[in-house]
C-alpha atoms as a PDB file:
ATOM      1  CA  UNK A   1      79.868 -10.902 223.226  1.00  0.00           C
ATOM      2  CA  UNK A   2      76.206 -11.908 224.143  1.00  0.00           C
ATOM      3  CA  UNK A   3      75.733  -8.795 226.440  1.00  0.00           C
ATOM      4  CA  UNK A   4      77.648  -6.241 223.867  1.00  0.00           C
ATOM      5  CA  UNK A   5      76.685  -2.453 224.885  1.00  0.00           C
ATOM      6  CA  UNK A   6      74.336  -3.718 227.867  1.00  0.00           C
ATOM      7  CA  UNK A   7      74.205  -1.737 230.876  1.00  0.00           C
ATOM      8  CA  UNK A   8      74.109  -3.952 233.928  1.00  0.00           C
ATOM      9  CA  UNK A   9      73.302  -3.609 237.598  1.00  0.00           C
ATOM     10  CA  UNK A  10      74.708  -6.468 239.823  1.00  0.00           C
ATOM     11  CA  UNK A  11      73.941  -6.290 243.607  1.00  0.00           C
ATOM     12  CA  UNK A  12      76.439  -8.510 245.650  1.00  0.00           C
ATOM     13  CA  UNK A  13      78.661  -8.312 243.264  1.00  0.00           C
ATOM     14  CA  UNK A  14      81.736  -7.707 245.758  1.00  0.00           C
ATOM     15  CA  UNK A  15      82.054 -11.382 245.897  1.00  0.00           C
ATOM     16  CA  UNK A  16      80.497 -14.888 245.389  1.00  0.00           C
ATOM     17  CA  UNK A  17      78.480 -15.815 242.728  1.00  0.00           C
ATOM     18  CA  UNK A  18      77.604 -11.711 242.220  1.00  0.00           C
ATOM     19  CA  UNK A  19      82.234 -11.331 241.681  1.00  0.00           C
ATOM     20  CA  UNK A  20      82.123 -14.448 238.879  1.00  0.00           C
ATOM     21  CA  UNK A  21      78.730 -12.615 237.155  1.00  0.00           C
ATOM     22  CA  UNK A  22      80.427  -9.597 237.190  1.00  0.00           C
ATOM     23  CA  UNK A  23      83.628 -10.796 235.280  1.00  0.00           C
ATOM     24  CA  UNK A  24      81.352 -12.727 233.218  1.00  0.00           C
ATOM     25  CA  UNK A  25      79.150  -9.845 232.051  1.00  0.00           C
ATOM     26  CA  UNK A  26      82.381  -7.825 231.724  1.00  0.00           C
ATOM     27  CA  UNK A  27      83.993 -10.814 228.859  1.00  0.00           C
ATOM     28  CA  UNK A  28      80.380 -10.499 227.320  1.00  0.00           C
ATOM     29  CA  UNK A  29      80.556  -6.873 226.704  1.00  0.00           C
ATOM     30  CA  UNK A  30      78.453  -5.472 229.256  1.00  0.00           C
ATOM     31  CA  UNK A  31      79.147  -2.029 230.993  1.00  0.00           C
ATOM     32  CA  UNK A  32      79.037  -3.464 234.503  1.00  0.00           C
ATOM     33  CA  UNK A  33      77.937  -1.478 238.204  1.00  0.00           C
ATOM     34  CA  UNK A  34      79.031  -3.905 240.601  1.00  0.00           C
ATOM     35  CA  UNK A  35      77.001  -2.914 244.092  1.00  0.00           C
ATOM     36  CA  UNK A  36      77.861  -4.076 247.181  1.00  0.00           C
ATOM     37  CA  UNK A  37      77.102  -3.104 251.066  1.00  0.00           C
ATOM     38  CA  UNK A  38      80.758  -3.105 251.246  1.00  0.00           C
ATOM     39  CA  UNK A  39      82.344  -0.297 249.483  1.00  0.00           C
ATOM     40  CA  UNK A  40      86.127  -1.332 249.543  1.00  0.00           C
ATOM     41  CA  UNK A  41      85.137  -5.038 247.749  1.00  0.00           C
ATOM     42  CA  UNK A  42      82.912  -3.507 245.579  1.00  0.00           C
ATOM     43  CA  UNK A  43      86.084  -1.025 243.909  1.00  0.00           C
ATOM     44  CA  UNK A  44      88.198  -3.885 244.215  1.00  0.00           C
ATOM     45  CA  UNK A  45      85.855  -5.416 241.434  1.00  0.00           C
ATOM     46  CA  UNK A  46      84.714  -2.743 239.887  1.00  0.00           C
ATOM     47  CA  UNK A  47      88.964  -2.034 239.216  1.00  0.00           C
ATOM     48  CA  UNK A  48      89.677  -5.689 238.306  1.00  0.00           C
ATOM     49  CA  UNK A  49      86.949  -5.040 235.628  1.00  0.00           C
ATOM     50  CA  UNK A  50      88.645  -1.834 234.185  1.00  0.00           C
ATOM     51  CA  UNK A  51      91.894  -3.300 234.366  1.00  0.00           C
ATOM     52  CA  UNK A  52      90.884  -5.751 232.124  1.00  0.00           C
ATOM     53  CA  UNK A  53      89.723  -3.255 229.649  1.00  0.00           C
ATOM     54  CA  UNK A  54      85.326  -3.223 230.695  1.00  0.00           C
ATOM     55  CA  UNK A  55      83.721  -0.082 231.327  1.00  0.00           C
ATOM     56  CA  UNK A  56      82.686  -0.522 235.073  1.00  0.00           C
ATOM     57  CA  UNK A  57      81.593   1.695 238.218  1.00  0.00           C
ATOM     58  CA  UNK A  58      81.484   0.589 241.991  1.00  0.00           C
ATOM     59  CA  UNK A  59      77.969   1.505 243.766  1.00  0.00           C
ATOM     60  CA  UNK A  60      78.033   1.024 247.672  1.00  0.00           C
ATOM     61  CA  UNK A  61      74.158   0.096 248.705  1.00  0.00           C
ATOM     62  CA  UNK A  62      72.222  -1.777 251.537  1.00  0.00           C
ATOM     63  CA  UNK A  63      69.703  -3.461 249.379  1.00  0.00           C
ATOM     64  CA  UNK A  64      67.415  -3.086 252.772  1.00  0.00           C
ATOM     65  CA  UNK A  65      67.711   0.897 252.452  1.00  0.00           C
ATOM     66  CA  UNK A  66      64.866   2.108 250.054  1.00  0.00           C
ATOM     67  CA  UNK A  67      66.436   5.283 249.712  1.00  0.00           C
ATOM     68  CA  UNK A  68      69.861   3.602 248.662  1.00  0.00           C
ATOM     69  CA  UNK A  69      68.118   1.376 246.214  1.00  0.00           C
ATOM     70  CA  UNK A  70      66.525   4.375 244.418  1.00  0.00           C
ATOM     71  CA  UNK A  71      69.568   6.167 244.265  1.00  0.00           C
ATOM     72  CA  UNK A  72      71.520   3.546 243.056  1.00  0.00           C
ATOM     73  CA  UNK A  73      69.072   2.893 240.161  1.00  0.00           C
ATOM     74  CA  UNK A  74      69.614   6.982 239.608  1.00  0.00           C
ATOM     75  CA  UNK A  75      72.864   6.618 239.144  1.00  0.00           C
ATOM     76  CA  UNK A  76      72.842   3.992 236.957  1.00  0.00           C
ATOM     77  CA  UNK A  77      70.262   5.959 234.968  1.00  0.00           C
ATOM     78  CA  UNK A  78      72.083   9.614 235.188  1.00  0.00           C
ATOM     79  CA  UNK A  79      75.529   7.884 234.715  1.00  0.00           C
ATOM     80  CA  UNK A  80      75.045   4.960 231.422  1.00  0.00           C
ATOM     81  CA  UNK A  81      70.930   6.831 230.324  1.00  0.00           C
ATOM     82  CA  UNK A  82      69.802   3.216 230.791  1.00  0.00           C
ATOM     83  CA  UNK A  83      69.495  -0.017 232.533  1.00  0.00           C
ATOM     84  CA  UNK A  84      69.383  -3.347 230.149  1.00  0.00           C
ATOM     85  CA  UNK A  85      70.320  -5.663 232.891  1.00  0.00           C
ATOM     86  CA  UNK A  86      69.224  -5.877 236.275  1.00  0.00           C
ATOM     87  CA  UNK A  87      70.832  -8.906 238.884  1.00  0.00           C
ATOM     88  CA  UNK A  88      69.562  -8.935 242.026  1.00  0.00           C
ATOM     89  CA  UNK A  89      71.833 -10.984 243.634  1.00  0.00           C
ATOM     90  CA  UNK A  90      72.250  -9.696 247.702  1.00  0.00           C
ATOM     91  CA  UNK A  91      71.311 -12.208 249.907  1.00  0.00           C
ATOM     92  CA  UNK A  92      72.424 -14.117 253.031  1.00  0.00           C
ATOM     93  CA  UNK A  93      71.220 -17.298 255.387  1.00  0.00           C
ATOM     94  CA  UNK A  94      71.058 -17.785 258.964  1.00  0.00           C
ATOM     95  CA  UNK A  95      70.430 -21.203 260.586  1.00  0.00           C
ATOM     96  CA  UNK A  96      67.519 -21.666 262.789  1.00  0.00           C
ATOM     97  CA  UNK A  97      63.722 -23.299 263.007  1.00  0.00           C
ATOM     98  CA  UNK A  98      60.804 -21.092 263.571  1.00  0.00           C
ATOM     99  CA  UNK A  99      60.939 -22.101 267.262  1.00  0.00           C
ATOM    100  CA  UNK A 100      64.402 -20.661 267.685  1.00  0.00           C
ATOM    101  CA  UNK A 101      64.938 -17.865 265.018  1.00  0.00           C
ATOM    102  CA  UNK A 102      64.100 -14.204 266.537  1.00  0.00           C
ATOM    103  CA  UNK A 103      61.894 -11.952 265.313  1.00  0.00           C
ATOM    104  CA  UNK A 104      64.831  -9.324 264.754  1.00  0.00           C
ATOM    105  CA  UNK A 105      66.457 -12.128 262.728  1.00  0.00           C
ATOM    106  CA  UNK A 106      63.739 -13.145 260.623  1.00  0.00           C
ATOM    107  CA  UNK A 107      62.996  -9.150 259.660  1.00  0.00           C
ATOM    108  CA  UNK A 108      66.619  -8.293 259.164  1.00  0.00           C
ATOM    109  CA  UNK A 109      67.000 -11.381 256.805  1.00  0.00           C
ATOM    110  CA  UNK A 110      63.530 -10.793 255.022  1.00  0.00           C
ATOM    111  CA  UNK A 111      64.750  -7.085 254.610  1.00  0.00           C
ATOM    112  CA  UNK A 112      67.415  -7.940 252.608  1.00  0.00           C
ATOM    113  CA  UNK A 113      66.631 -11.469 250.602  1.00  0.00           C
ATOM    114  CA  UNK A 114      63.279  -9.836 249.640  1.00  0.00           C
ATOM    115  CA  UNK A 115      62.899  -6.544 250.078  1.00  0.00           C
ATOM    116  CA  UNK A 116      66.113  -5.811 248.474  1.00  0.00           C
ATOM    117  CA  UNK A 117      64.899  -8.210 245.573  1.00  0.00           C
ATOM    118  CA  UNK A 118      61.200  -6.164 245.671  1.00  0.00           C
ATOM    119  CA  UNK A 119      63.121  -2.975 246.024  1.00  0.00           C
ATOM    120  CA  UNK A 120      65.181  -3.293 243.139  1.00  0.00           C
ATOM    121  CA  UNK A 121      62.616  -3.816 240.761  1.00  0.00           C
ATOM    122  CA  UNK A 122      60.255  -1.091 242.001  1.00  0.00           C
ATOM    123  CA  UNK A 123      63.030   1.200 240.827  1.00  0.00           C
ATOM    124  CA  UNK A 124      64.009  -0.786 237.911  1.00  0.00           C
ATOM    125  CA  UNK A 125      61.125  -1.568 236.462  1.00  0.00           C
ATOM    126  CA  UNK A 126      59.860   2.248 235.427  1.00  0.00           C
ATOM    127  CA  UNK A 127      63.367   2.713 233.556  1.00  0.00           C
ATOM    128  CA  UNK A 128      62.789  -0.261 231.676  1.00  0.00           C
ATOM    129  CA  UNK A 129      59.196   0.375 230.994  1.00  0.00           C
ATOM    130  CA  UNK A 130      60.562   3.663 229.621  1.00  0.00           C
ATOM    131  CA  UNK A 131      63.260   2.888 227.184  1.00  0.00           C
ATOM    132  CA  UNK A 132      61.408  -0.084 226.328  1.00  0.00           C
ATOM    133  CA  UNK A 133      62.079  -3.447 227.957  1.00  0.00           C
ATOM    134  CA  UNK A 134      64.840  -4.857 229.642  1.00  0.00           C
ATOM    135  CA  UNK A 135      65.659  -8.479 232.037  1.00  0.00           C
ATOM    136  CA  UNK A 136      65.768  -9.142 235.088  1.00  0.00           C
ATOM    137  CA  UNK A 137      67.245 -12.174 236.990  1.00  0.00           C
ATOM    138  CA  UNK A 138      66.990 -12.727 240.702  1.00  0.00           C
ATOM    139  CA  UNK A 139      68.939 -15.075 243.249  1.00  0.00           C
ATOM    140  CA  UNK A 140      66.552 -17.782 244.847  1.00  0.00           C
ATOM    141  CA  UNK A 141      68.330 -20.835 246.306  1.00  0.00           C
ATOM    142  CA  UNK A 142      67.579 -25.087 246.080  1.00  0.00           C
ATOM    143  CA  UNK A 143      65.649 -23.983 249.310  1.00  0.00           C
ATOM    144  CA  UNK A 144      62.984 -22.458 247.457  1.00  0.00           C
ATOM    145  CA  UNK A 145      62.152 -26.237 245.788  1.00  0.00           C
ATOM    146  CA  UNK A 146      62.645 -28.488 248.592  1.00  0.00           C
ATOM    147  CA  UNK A 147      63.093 -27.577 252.618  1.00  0.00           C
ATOM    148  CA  UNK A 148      66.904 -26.942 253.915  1.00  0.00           C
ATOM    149  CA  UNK A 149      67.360 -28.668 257.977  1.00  0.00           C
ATOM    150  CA  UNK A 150      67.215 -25.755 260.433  1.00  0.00           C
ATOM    151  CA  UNK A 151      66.976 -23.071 257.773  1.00  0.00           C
ATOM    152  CA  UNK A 152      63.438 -21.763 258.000  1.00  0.00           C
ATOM    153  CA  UNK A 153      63.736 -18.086 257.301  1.00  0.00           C
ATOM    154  CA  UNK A 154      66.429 -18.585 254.766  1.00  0.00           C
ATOM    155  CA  UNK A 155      63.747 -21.349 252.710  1.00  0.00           C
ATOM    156  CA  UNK A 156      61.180 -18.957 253.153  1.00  0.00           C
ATOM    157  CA  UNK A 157      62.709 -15.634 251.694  1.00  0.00           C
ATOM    158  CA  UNK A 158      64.173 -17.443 248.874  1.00  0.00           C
ATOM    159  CA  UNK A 159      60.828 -19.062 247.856  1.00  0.00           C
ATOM    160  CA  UNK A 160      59.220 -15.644 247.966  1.00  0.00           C
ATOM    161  CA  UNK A 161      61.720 -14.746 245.664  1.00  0.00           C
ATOM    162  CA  UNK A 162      61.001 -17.590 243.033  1.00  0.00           C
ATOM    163  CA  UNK A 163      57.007 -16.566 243.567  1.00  0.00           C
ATOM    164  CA  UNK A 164      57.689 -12.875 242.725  1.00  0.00           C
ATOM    165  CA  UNK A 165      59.729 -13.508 239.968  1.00  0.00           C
ATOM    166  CA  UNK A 166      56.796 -15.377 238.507  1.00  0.00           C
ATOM    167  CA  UNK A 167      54.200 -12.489 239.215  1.00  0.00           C
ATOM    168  CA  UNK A 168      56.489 -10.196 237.884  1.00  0.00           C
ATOM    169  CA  UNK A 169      56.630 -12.089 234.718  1.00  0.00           C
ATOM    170  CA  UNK A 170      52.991 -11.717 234.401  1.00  0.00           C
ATOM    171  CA  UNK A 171      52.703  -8.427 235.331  1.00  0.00           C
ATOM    172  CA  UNK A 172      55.666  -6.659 233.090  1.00  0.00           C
ATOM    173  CA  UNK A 173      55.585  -9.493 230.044  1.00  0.00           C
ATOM    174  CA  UNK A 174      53.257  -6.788 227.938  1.00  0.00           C
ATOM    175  CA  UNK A 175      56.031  -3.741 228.473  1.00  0.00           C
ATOM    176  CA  UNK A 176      59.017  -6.590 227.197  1.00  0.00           C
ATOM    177  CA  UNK A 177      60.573  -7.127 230.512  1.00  0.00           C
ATOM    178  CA  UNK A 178      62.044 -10.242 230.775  1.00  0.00           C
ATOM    179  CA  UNK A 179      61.899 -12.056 235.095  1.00  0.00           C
ATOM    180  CA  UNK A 180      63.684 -15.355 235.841  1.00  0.00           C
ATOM    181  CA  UNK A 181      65.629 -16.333 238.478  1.00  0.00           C
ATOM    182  CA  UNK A 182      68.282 -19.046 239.119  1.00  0.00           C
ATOM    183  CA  UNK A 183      68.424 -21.460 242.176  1.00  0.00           C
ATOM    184  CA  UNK A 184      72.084 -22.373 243.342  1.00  0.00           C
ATOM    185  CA  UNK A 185      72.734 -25.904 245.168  1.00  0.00           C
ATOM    186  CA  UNK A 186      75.496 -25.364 247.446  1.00  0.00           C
ATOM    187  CA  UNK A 187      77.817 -23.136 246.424  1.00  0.00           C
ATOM    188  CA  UNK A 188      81.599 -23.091 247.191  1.00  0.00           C
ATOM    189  CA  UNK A 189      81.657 -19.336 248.493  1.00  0.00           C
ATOM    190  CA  UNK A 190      83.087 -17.028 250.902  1.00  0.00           C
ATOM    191  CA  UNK A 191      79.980 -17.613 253.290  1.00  0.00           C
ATOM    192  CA  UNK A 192      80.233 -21.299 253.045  1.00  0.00           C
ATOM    193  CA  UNK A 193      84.214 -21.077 253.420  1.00  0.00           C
ATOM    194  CA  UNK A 194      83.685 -18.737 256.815  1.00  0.00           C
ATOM    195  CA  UNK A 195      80.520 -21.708 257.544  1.00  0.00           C
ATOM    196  CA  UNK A 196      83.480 -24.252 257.265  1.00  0.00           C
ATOM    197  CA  UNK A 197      85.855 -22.384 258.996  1.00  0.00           C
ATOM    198  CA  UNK A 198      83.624 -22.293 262.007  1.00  0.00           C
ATOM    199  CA  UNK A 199      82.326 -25.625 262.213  1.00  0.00           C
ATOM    200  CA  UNK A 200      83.877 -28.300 264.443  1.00  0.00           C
ATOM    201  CA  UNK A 201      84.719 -30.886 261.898  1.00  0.00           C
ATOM    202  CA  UNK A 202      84.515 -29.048 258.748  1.00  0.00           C
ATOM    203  CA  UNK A 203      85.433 -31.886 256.919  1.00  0.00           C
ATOM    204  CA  UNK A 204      82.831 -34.184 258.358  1.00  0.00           C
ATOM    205  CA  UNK A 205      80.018 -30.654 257.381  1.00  0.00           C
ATOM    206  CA  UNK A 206      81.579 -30.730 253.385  1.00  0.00           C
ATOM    207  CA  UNK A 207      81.231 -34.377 252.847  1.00  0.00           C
ATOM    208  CA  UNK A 208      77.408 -33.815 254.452  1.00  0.00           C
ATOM    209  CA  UNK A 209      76.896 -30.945 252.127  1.00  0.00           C
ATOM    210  CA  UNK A 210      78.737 -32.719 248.801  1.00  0.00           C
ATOM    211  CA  UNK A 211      76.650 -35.817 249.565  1.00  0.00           C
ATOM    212  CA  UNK A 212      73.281 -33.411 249.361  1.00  0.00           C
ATOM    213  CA  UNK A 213      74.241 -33.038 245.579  1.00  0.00           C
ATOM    214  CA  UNK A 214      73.636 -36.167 242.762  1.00  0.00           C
ATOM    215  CA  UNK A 215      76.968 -35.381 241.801  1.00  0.00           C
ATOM    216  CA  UNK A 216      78.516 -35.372 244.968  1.00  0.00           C
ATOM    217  CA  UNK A 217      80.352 -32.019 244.748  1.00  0.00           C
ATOM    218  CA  UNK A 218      79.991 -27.966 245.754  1.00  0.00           C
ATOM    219  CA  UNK A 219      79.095 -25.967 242.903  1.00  0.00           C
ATOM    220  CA  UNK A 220      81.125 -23.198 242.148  1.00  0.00           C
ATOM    221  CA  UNK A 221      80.638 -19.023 241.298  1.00  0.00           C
ATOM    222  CA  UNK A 222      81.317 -19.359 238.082  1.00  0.00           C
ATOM    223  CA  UNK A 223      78.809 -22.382 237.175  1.00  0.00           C
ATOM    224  CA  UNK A 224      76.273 -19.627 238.560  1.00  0.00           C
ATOM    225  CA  UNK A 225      77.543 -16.652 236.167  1.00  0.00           C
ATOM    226  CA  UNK A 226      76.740 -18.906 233.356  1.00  0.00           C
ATOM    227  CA  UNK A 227      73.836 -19.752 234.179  1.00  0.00           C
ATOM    228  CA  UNK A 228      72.724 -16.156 235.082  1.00  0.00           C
ATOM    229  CA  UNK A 229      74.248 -15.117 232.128  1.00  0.00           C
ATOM    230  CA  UNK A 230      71.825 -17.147 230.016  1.00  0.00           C
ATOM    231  CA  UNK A 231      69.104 -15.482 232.024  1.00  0.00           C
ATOM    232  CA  UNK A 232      70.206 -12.135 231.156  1.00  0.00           C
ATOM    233  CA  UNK A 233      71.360 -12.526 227.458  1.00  0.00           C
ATOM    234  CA  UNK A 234      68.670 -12.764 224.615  1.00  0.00           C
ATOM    235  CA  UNK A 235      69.444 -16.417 224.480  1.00  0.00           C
ATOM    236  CA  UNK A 236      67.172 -17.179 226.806  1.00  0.00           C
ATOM    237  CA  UNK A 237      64.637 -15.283 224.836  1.00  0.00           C
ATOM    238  CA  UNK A 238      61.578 -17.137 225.392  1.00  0.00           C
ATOM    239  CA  UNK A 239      61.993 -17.759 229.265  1.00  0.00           C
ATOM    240  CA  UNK A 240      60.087 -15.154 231.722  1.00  0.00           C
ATOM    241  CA  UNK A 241      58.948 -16.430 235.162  1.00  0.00           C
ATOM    242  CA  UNK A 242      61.138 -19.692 234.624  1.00  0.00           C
ATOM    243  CA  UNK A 243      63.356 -20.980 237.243  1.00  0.00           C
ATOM    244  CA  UNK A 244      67.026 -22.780 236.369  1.00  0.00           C
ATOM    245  CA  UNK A 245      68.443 -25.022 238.777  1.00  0.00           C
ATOM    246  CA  UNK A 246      71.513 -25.718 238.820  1.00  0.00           C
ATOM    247  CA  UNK A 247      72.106 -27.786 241.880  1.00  0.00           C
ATOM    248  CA  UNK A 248      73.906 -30.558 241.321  1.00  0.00           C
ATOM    249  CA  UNK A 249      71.352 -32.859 241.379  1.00  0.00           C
ATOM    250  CA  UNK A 250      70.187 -31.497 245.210  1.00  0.00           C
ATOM    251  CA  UNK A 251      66.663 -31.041 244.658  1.00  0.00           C
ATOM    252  CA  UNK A 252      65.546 -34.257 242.279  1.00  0.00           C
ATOM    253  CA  UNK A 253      65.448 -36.438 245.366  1.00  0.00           C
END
């Protein structure tokens, strides 16, 4: 029970890697919010959580929306009196170069990779300076270690995301807030299933992808949680600004 009485605040948590941290947390004794842009995934969690005897509450936010950010850290705070935990986990890729990504594309992805990562610790971080300390752990990606093909906006959102983590770090060590992050390989998720499911030879795209990884498989959700989880729980008590990869192998060649 490594997160026993622990509030915690996981964005994207209506499926993916954010679903598996969720039930993870939950087993470890955490009161769980599971946010989510999508309201009806986010109480299908939040319910699977209850059912299996956690205290947990769906939140629906755009991680984009500054005003949904705040209030979503106000509930947390008006609901539980506390946040312990914060995951900011929201995120999604496009493909493209900087030659053929649009403007509108880049913004709406920044808005939401890093903003909503920037966002949720503007709000978090006064609670936490207030009762005292707290963690944080934020989503970056392989891409923000070694360049992804055709993915130039995702690369660069996620490695702003491994460089704030780091100045946050700095900047919140003396009020005993804890900032890593983890970077997935590829991950066996719903986006990468709906990636397959569009591709002409999907088969021909996974054994590309598996090949990408030392050993030559897709990660999956739940090797993330644990990871995360490490991140979050006081096991990982001497690691602020760090980075964990767990990749596979992607990024050591």
């Amino acid at each position: 029970m490594r997160l026993q009485g622990k509030i915690t605040l996981i964005t994207g948590s209506g499926s993916g890697i954010g679903h598996e941290t969720a039930k993870l947390f939950a087993a470890e004794g955490a009161t769980v919010i599971v946010a989510d842009r999508n309201a009806e995934a986010a109480e299908a969690v939040a319910g699977e959580l209850r059912a299996a005897g956690a205290e947990a509450a769906a939140f629906t936010v755009d991680v984009s929306d500054e005003a949904q950010v705040q209030a979503m850290i106000g509930f947390v705070v008006e609901k539980y009196g506390r946040l312990d935990v914060l995951v900011n986990n929201a995120g999604y890729g496009i493909a493209g170069t900087v030659a053929t990504t649009s403007l509108a594309d880049w913004k709406a992805l920044m808005s939401v990779n890093v903003d909503g990562v920037f966002l949720g610790c503007k709000y978090a971080v006064p609670v936490m300076e207030k009762q005292g300390g707290g963690v944080i752990v934020n989503t970056a990606s392989g891409g923000a270690i070694v360049a992804i093909y055709d993915r130039a906006a995702y690369t660069a959102s996620k490695g702003a995301v491994a460089a704030l983590t780091r100045a946050m770090a700095v900047d919140h060590a003396d009020a005993n807030i804890r900032v890593n992050c983890i970077a997935p390989g590829t991950i066996e998720t719903p986006y990468f299933k709906e990636i397959f499911a569009k591709s002409p030879d999907a088969a021909g795209l996974r054994d590309l992808l598996e090949k990408r990884q030392v050993m030559k498989r897709l990660g999956r959700p739940d090797e993330m949680a644990k990871g995360i989880l490490f991140l979050a729980s006081d096991e990982s008590s001497f690691c602020t600004g760090s980075t964990l990869v767990a990749d596979g192998g992607w990024t050591i060649h």
